[in-house]
Protein backbone atom coordinates (compact mmCIF):
# COMPACT_ATOMS: atom_id res chain seq x y z
CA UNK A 1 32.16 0.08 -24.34
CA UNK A 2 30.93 -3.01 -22.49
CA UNK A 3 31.54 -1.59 -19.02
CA UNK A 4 29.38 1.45 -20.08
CA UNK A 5 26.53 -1.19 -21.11
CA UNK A 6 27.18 -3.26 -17.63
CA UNK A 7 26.62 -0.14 -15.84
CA UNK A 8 23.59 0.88 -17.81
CA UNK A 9 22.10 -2.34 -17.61
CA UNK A 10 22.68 -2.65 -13.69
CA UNK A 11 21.49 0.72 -13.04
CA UNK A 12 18.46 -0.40 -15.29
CA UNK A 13 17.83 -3.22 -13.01
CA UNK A 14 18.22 -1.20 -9.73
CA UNK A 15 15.88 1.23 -10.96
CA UNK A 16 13.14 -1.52 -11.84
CA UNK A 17 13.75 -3.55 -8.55
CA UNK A 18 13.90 -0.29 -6.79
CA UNK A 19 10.36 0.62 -7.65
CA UNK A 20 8.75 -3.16 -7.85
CA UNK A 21 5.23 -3.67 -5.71
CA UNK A 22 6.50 -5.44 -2.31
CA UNK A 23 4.26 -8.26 -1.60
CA UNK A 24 1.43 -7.55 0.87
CA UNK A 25 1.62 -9.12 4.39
CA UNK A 26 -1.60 -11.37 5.42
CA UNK A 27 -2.45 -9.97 8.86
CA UNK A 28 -5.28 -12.40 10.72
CA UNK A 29 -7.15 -10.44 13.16
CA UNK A 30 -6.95 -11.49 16.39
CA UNK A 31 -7.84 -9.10 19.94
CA UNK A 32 -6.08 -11.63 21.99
CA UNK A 33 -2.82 -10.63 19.64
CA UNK A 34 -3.16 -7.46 21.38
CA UNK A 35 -3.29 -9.19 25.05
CA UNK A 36 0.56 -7.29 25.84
CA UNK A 37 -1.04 -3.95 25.96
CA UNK A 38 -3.54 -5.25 27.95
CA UNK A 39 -2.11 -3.52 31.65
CA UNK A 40 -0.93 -0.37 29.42
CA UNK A 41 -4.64 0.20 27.58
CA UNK A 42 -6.50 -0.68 30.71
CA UNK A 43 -4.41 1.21 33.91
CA UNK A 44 -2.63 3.39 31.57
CA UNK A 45 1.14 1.72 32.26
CA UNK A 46 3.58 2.12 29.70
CA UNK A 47 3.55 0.13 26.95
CA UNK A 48 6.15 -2.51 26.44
CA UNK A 49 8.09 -3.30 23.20
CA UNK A 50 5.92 -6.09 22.17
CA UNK A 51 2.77 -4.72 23.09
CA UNK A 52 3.89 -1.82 20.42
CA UNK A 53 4.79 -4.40 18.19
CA UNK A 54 1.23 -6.25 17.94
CA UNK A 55 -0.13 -3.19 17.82
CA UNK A 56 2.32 -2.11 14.22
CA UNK A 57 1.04 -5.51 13.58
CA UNK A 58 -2.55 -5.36 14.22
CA UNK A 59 -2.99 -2.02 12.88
CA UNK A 60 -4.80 -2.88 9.86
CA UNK A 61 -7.59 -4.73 12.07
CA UNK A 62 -7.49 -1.58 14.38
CA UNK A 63 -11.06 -0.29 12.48
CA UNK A 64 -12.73 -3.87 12.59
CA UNK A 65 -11.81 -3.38 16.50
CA UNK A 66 -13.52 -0.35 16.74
CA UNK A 67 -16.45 -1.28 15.15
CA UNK A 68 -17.02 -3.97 17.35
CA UNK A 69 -19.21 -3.48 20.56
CA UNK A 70 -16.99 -5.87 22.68
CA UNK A 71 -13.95 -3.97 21.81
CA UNK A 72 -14.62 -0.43 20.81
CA UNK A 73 -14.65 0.88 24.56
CA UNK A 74 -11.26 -0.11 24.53
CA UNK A 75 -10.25 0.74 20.97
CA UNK A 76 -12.00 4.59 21.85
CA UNK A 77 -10.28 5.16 25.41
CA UNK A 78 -7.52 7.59 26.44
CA UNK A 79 -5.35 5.36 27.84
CA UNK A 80 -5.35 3.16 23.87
CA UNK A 81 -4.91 6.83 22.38
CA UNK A 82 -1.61 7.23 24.81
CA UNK A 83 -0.45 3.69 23.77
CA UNK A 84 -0.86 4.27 20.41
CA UNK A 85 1.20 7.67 20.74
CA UNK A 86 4.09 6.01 22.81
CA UNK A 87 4.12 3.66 19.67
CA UNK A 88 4.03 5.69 17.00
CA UNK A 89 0.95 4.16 15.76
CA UNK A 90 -1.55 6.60 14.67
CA UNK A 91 -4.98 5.77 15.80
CA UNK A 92 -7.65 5.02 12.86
CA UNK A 93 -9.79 7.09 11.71
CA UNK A 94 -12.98 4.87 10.93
C-alpha cells in the first residue's frame, strides 16, 4: 500500500512541477546587442549563429526597434525579414 501512495504522491508532484509558471527572463534592450547581424541585415550575407542568437534574444525589444526612427529602416528591410527567416524568428507584428 505505501508504494501505491509513493507513486501517487510523485506523480502528484510531477504533475504540479510539470505545469508551474517558469520565471520570466529580464531582457535589456540594447541595438548594439544586435551588432552580429549587422553584415547579414545590411548586404544581405547569411546570418551567423550568434547573430540568430541575439536576435531569439532581443526579440521582445524587436517592436521598441521598430518604432524607433533610428532603427526602423533597418527593423522594416528585406534583408532583416530574410535574417529573421534563416533564424526562425518571426518578425513582429507592431
Amino acid at each position: 500500500m505505501s508504494s501505491k501512495v509513493s507513486l501517487l504522491v510523485s506523480v502528484a508532484l510531477f504533475l504540479l512541477l510539470a505545469h508551474a509558471p517558469t520565471p520570466s527572463v529580464s531582457v535589456t534592450c540594447s541595438p548594439t546587442e544586435l551588432s552580429p547581424c549587422l553584415n547579414a541585415i545590411l548586404y544581405g550575407s547569411a546570418p551567423s549563429g550568434q547573430c540568430c542568437g541575439k536576435l531569439r534574444e532581443q526579440q521582445p525589444c524587436l517592436c521598441q526597434y521598430a518604432r524607433n526612427p533610428s532603427y526602423s529602416g533597418f527593423v522594416h528591410s528585406n534583408n532583416a525579414r530574410k535574417v529573421s527567416g534563416t533564424c526562425g524568428v518571426p518578425m513582429p507584428n507592431c
